[in-house]
Protein backbone atom coordinates (compact mmCIF):
# COMPACT_ATOMS: atom_id res chain seq x y z
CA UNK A 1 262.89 0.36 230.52
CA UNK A 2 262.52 3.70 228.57
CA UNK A 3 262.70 4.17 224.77
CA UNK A 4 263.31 6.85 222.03
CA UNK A 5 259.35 7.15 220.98
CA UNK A 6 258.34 9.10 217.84
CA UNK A 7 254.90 10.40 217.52
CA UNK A 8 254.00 11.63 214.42
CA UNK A 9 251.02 13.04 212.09
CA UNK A 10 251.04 14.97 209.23
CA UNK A 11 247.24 16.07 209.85
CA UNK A 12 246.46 19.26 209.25
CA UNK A 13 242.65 19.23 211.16
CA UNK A 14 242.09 19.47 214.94
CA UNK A 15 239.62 17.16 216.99
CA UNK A 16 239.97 13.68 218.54
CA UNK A 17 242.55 11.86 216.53
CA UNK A 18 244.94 14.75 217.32
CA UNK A 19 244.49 15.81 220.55
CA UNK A 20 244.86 12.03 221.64
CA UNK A 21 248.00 11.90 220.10
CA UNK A 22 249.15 14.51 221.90
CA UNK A 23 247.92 13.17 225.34
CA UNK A 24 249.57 10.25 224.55
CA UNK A 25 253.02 11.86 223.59
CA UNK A 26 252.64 13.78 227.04
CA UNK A 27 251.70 10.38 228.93
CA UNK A 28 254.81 8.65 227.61
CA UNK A 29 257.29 11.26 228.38
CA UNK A 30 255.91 11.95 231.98
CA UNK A 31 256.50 7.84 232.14
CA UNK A 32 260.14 8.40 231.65
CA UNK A 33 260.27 7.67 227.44
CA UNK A 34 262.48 9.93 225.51
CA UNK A 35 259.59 11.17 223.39
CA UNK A 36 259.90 13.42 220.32
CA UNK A 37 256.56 15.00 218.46
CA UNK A 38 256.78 15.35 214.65
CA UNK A 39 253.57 17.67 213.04
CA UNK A 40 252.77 19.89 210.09
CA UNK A 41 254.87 23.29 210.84
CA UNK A 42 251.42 26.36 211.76
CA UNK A 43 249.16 23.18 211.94
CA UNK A 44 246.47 23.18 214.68
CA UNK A 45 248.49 20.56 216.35
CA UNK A 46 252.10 21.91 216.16
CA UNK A 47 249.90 24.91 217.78
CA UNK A 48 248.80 23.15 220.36
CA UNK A 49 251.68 20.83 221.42
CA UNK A 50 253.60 23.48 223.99
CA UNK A 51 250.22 23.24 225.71
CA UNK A 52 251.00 19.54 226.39
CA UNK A 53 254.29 20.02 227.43
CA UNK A 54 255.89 18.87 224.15
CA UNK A 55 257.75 20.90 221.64
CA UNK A 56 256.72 19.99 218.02
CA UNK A 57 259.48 19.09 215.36
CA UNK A 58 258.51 20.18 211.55
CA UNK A 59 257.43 17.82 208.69
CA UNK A 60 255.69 18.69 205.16
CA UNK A 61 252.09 18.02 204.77
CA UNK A 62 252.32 15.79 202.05
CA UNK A 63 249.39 14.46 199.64
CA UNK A 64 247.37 10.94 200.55
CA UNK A 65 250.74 8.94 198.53
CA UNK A 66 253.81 10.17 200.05
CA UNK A 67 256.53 11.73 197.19
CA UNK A 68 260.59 10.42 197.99
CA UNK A 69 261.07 13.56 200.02
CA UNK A 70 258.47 13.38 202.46
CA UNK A 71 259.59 9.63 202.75
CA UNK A 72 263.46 10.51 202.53
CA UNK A 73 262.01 12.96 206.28
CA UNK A 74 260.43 10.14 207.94
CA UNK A 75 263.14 7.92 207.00
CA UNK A 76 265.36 10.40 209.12
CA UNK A 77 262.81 10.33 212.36
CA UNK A 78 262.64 6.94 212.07
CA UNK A 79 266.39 5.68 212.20
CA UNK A 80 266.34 8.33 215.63
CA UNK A 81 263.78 6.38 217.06
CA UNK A 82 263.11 2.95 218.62
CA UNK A 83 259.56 3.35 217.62
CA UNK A 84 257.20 5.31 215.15
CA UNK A 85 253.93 6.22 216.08
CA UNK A 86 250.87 7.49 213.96
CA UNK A 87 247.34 7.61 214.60
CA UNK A 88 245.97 9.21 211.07
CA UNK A 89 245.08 7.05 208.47
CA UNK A 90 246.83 8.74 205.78
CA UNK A 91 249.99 8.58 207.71
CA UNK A 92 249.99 4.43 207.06
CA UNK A 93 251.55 4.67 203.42
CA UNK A 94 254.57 6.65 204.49
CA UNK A 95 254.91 5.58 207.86
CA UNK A 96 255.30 1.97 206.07
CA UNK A 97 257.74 2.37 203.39
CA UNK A 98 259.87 4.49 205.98
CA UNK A 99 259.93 1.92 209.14
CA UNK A 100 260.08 -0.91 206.59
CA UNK A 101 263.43 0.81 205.01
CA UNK A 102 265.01 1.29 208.86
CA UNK A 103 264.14 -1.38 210.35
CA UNK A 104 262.28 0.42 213.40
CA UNK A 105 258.90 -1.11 214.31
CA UNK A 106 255.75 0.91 213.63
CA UNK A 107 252.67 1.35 216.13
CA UNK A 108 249.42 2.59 214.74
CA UNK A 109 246.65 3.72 216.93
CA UNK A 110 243.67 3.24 215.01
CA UNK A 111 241.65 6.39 214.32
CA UNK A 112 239.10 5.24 212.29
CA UNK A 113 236.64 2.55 211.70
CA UNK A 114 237.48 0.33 208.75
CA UNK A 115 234.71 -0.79 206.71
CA UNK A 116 236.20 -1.59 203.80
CA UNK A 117 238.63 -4.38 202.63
CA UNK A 118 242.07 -3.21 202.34
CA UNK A 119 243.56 -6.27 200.55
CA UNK A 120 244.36 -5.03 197.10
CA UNK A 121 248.45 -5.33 196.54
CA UNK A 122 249.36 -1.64 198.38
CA UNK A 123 247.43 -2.92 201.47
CA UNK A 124 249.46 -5.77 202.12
CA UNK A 125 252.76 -3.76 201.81
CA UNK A 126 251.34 -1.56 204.08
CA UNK A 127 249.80 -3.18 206.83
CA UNK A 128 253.07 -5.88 206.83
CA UNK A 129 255.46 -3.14 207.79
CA UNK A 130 252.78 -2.94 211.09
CA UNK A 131 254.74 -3.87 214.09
CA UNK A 132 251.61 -3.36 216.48
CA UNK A 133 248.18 -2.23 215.56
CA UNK A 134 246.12 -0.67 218.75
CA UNK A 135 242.27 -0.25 218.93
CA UNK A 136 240.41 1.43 221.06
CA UNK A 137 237.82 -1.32 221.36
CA UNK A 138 237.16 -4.81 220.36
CA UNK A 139 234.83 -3.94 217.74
CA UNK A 140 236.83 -2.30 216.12
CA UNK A 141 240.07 -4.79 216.52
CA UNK A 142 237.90 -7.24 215.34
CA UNK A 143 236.76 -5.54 212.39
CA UNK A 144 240.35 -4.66 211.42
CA UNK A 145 241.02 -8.25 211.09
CA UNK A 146 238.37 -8.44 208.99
CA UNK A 147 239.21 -6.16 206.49
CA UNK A 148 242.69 -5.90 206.30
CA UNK A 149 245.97 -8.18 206.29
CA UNK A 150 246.70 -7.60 209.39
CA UNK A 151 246.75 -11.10 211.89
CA UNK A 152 245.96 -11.46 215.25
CA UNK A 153 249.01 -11.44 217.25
CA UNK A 154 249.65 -7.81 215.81
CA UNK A 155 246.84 -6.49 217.06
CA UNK A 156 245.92 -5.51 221.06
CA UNK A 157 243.07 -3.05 222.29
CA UNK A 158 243.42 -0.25 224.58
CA UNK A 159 240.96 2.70 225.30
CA UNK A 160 241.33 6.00 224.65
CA UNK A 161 243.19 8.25 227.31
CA UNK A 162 240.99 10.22 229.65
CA UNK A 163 243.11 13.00 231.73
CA UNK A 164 242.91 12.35 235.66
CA UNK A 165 240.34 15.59 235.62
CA UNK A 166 237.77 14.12 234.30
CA UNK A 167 237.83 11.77 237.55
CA UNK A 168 238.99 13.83 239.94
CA UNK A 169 237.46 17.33 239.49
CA UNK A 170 234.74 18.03 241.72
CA UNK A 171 231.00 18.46 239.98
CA UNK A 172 229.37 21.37 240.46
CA UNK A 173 225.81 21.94 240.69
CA UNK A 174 223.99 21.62 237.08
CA UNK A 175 222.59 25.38 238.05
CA UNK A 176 226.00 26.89 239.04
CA UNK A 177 227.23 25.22 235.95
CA UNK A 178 224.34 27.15 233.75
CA UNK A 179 225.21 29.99 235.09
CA UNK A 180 228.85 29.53 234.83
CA UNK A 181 228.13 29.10 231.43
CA UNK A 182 225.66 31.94 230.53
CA UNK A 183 222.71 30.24 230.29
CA UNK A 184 219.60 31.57 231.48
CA UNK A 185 217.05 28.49 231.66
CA UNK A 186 213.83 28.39 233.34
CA UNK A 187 213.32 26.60 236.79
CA UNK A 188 212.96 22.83 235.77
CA UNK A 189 214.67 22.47 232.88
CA UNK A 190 216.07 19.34 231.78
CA UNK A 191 218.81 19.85 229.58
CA UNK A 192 220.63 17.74 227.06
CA UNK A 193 223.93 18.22 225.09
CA UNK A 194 226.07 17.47 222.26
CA UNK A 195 229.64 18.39 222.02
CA UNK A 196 231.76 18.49 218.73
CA UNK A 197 231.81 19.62 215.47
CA UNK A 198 228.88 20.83 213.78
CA UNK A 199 228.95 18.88 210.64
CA UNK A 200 225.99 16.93 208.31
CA UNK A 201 227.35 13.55 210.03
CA UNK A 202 227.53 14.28 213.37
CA UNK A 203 223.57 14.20 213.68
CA UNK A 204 222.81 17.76 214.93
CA UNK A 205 219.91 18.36 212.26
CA UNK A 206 218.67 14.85 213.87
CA UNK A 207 218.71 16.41 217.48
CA UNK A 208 216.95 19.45 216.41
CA UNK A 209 213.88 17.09 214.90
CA UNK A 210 213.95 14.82 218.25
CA UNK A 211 213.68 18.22 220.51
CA UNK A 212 210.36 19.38 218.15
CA UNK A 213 208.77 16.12 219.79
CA UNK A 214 209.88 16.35 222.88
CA UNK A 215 207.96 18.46 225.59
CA UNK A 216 208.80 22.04 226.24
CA UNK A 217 210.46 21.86 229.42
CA UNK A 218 213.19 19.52 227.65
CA UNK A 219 216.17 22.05 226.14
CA UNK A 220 219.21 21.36 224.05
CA UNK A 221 222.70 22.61 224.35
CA UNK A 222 224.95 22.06 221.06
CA UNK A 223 228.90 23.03 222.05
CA UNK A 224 231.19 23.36 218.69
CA UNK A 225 231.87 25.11 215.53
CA UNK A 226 232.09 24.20 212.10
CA UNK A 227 233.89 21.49 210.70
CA UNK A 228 236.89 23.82 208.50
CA UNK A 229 237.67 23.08 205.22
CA UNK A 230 234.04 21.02 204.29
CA UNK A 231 232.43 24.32 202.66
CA UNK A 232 229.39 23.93 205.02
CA UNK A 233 228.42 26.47 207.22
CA UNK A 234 226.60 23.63 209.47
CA UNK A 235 226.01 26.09 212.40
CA UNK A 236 223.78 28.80 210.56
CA UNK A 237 221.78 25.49 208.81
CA UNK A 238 220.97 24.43 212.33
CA UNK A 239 219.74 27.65 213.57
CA UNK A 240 217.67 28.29 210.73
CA UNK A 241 216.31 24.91 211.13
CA UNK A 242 215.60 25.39 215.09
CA UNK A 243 213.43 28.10 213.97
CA UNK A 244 211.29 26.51 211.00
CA UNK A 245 210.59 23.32 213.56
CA UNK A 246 209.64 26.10 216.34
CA UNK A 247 212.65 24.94 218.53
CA UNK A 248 214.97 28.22 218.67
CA UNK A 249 213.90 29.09 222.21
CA UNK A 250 214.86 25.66 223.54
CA UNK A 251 217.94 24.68 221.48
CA UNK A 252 221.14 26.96 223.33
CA UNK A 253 224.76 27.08 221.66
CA UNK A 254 228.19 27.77 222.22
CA UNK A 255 231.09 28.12 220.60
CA UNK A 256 233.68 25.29 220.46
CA UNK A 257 235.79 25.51 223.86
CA UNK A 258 239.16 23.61 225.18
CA UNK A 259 237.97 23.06 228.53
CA UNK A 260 234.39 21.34 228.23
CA UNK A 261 234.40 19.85 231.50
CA UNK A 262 232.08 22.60 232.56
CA UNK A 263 229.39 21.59 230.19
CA UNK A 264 228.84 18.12 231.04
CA UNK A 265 228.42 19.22 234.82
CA UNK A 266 225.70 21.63 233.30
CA UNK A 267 223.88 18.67 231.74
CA UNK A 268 220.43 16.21 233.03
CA UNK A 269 221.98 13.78 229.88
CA UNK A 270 224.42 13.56 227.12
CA UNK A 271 223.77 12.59 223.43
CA UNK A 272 225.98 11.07 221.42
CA UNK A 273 224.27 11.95 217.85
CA UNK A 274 226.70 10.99 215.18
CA UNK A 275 225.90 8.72 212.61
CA UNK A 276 228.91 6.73 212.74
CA UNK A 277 231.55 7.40 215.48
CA UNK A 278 234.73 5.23 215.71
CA UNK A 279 234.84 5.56 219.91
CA UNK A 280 233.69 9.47 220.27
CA UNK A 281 235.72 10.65 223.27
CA UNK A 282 233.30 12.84 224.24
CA UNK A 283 230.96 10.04 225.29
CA UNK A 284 233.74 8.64 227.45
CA UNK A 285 233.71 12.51 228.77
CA UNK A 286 230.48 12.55 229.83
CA UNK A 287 230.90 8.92 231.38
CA UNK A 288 233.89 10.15 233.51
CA UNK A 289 231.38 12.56 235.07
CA UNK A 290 228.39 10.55 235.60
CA UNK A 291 226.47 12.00 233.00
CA UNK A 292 223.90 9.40 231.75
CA UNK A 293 224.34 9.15 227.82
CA UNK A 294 222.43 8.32 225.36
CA UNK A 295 224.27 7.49 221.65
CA UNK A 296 223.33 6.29 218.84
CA UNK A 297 224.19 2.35 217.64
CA UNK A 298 226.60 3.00 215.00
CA UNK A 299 230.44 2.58 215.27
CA UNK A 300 231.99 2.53 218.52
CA UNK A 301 229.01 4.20 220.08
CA UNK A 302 227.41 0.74 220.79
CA UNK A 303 230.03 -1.02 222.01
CA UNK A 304 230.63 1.86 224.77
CA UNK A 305 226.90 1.97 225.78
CA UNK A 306 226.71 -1.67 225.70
CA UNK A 307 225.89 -3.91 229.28
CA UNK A 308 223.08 -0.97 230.58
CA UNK A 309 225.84 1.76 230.58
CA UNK A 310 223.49 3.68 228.63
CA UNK A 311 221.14 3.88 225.97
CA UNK A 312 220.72 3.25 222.49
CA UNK A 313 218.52 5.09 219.59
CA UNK A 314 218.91 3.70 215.53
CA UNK A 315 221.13 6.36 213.82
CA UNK A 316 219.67 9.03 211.63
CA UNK A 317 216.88 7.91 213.62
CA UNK A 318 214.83 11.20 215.27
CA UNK A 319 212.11 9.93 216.50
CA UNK A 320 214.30 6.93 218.05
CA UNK A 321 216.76 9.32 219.44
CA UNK A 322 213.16 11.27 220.98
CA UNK A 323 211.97 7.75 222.37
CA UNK A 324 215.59 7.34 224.01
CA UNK A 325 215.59 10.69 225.45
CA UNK A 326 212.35 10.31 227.26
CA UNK A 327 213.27 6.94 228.39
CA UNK A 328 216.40 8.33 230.10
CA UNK A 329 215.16 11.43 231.37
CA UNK A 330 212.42 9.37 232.81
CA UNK A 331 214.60 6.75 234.97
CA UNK A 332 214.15 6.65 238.84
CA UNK A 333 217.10 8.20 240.78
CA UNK A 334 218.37 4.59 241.38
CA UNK A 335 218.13 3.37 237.65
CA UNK A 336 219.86 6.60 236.94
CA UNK A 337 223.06 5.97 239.30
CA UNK A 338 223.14 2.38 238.65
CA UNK A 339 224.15 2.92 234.76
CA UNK A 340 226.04 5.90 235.57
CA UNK A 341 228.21 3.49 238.05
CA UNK A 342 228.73 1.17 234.67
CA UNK A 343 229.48 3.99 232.72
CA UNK A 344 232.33 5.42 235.27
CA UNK A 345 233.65 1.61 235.98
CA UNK A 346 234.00 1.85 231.75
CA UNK A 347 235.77 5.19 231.65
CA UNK A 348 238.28 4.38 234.21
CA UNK A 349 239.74 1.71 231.97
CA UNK A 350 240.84 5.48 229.82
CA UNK A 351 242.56 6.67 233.27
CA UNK A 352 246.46 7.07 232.96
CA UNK A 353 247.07 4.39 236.28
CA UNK A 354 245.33 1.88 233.95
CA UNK A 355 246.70 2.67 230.81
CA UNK A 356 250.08 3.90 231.39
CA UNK A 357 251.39 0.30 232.41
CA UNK A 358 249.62 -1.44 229.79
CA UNK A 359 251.25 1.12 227.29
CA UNK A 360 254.58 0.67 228.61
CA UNK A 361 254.39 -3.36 228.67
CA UNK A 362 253.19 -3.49 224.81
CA UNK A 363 256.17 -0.94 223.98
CA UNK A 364 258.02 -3.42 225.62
CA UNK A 365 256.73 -6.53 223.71
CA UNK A 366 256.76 -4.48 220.35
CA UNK A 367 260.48 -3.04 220.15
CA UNK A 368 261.95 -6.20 221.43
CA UNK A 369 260.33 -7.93 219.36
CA UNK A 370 261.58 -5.93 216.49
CA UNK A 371 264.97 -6.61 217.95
CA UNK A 372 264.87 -10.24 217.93
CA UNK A 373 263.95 -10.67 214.12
């Protein structure tokens, strides 16, 4: 069975929440769905979507409380559609009053960890218009429970979506991948990284303390640029603070990059710094390739690591994050491939053979559903 699909965000940022949505938008049409992609006209992802094979329709970037036009727009997607679907939070209130007005079911892929009640009056009208509300892990479905109206039978979990690369390209050798790279280390090296945004809350100033106590021989690679839009320039703090804590010659960085597959082959271990993450799909990255990772226990971080599939340091925690470092770097060969075989079994759940059915039976489940009632 195939459907008319509508993907939509009015976002006007770029990193995990809307690349995902694109993956999935180009997932569902190579399954056979008749899938349309609605995004802000010049935004980063209307930019992007040719890339995934999907030609982006136009919608206004409207404020947090959608005005009658913006609504009167979605309204019109909507009756086109068999199904909405919006990953960013500040997509629910429109997405709501639209789907509730047509009658076509909404799906929400959650985005973001919810650690608030949302019960006042608003929330309720909101989250009852939610046809089917999708986590990424059971943490997180479970704390959406908690905190909003939403009951159990609307809500399912499915990871993330990992393209078959990440599985299925071949690793090359962590010094061809330095090289590859530009870096020019000295022989025995062991070298960590971080990729994402550089930004207060994604704990690079943390990783920069960690490296001052860690031996010399131990390096740091930091992949990003700075988050747009916050007023911080994150990237020229962090380099001024790699040199007051006598760190500049070992910490290494690059410029944010599309294709970071490279970078994880380059890598002895992966951090996951941030001080709260709601899944962090660059940890299920470096996962895919068998990098051992170690993340701090906030968010969905500790849910991902959890059952020895890596290991975890108290966030905002530097001298933690040190003590986990050491402790992976210093695992026997056999320790080492033993969590990175939990880690891969883990990631595979993200892989399209996996998720791709699952997607297409809860489609299933959610528009007849709507059908019936």
């Amino acid at each position: 069975m195939t459907y008319k699909l509508r993907l939509i965000t009015s976002s006007i940022g770029w990193g995990g929440l809307e690349r995902n949505l694109l993956v999935m938008a180009q997932w569902m049409a190579q399954a056979g769905h008749e899938v349309s992609y609605a995004a802000v006209e010049g935004s980063p992802s209307w930019e992007h979507a040719p890339s995934f094979g999907v030609n982006p329709e136009a919608i206004p970037h409207h404020p947090r409380r959608a005005t009658v036009l913006d609504v009167r727009r979605w309204k019109q997607l909507a009756r086109e559609a068999d199904l909405v679907w919006i990953r960013a939070p500040r997509d629910l209130d429109v997405a709501s009053r639209a789907c509730r007005q047509t009658g076509t079911p909404l799906l929400v892929q959650q985005a973001m960890q919810i650690s608030k009640p949302k019960t006042l009056w608003w929330h309720k009208r909101r989250y009852r218009a939610v046809g089917t509300w999708v986590s990424g892990l059971q943490s997180l479905r479970a704390e959406a429970l908690e905190n909003t109206p939403l009951h159990a039978p609307q809500t399912h979990v499915l990871p993330l979506p990992l393209a078959p690369r990440w599985f299925e390209t071949r690793r090359t050798d962590a010094q061809a991948a330095r090289r590859n790279l530009g870096l020019a280390l000295p022989d025995g090296v062991k070298l960590l990284g971080t990729v994402g945004r550089l930004d207060p809350g994604k704990g690079q100033r943390d990783a920069l303390r960690a490296l001052a106590g860690l031996p010399n021989h131990i390096h740091w690679l930091f992949v990003g640029d700075n988050t747009v839009n916050n007023g911080v320039d994150e990237a020229s703090h962090l380099k001024h603070l790699a040199i007051e804590l006598g760190v500049n010659d070992r910490a290494h960085w690059l410029e944010g990059r599309d294709d970071v597959l490279p970078v994880y082959d380059a890598l002895d271990a992966f951090a996951m710094t941030s001080h709260a993450e709601t899944i962090g799909t660059v940890t299920l990255e470096a996962m895919a390739r068998r990098v051992p990772v170690v993340g701090s226990l906030a968010g969905g971080t500790k849910e991902l690591l959890a059952g020895g599939r890596g290991i975890g340091f108290e966030s905002r925690n530097d001298r933690d994050l040190a003590r986990a470092i050491h402790d992976v770097l210093e695992m026997d060969t056999d320790a080492t491939a033993r969590m990175c075989d939990l880690a891969l079994n883990q990631a595979l759940k993200s892989h399209p053979d996996a998720l791709i059915p699952a997607w297409n039976d809860l489609l299933r489940q959610t528009i007849q559903s709507a059908r019936t009632t």
